[in-house]
Protein backbone atom coordinates (compact mmCIF):
# COMPACT_ATOMS: atom_id res chain seq x y z
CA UNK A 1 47.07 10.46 -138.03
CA UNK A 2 43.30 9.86 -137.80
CA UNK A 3 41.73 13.78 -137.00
CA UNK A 4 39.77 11.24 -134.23
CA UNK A 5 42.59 9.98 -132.90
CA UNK A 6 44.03 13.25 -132.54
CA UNK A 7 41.11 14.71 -131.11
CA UNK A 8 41.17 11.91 -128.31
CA UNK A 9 44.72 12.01 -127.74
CA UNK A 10 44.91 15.84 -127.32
CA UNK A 11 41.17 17.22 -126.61
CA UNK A 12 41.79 17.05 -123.02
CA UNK A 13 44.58 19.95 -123.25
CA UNK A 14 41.80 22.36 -124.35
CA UNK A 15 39.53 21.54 -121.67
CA UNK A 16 39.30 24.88 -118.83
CA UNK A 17 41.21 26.80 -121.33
CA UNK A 18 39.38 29.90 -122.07
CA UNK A 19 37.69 30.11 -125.96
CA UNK A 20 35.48 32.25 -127.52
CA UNK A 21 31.74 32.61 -127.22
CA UNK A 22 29.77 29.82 -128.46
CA UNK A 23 33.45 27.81 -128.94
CA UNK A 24 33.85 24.61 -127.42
CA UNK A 25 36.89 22.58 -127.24
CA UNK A 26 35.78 20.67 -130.46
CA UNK A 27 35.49 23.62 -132.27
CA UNK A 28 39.01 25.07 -131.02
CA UNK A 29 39.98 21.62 -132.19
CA UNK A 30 38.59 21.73 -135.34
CA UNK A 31 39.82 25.39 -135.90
CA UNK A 32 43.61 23.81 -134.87
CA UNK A 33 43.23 21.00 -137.16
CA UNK A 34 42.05 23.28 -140.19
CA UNK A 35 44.88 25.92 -139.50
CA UNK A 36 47.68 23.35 -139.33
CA UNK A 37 46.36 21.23 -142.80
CA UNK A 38 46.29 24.65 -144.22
CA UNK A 39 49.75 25.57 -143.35
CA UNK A 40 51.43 22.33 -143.85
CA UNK A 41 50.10 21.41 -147.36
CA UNK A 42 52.42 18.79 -148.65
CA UNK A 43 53.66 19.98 -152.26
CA UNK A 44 56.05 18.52 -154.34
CA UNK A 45 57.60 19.48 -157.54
CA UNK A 46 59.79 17.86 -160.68
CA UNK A 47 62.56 20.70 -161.70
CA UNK A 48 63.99 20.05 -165.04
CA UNK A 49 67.71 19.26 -164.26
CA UNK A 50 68.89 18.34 -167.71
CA UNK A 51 67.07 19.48 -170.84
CA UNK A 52 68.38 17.31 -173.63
CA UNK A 53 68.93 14.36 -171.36
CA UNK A 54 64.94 15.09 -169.98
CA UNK A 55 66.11 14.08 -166.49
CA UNK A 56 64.63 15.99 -163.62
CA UNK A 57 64.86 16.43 -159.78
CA UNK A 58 61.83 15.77 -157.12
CA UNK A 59 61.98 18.36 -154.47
CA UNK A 60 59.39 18.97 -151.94
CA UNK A 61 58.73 22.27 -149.69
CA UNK A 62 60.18 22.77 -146.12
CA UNK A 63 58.52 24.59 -143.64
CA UNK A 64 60.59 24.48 -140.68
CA UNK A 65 60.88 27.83 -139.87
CA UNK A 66 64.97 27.78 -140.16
CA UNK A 67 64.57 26.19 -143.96
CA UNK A 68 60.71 27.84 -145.58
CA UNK A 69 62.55 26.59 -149.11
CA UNK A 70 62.72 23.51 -151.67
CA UNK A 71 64.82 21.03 -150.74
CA UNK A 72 66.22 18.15 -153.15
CA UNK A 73 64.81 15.02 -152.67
CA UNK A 74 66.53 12.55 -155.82
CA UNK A 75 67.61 12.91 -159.08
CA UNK A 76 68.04 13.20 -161.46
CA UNK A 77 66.45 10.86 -163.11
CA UNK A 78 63.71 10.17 -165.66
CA UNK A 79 59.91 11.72 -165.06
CA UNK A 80 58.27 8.64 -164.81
CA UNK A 81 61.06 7.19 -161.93
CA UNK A 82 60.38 10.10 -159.83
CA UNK A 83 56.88 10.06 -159.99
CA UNK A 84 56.18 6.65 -159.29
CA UNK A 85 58.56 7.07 -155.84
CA UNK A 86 57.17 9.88 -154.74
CA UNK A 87 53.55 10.89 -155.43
CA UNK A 88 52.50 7.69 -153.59
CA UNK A 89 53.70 9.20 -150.56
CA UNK A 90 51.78 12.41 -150.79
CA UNK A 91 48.64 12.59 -147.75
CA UNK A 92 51.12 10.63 -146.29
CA UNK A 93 53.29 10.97 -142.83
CA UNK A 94 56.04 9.70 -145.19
CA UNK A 95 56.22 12.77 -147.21
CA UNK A 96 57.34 14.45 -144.87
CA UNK A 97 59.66 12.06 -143.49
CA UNK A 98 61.25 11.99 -147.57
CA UNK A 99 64.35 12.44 -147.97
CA UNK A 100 65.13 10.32 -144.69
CA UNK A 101 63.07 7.38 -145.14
């Protein structure tokens, strides 16, 4: 989602609700946007599932608060398969839709 977007669609919730000196609601929205990108940092790694074979598994991090773990994604399969199915989807809502999409 566009930050603008989501600064239109849910600025109004902020409005009345008490902030800090010198905050406005664009700030506390700022501040909620920064917090959340920092805690929900998409990462995604290749775990070597076979060493002679070279085949590997793409897993990507969890943080629902039940899971906070790596959880499989595909494989195993070759590096370059992997990589070309799922870095495209990093900065994307589809990464963290993966491994339901």
């Amino acid at each position: 989602m566009d930050v603008e977007d989501f600064k239109n669609s849910f600025g109004n919730f902020l409005i009345g609700v008490p902030l800090r000196n010198g905050m406005d609601s664009d700030d506390a929205m700022n501040f909620l946007l920064m917090t959340a990108d920092q805690n929900y940092t998409a990462m995604l790694r290749f775990r070597l599932v076979d060493k002679e074979e070279r085949t590997f598994a793409a897993e990507r991090f969890c943080f629902r608060g039940s899971i906070d773990d790596w959880i499989f994604l595909d494989g195993p399969d070759t590096l370059e398969k992997l990589i070309k199915r799922y870095v495209k989807l990093l900065g994307t809502e589809s990464f963290f839709d993966s491994p339901y999409f």
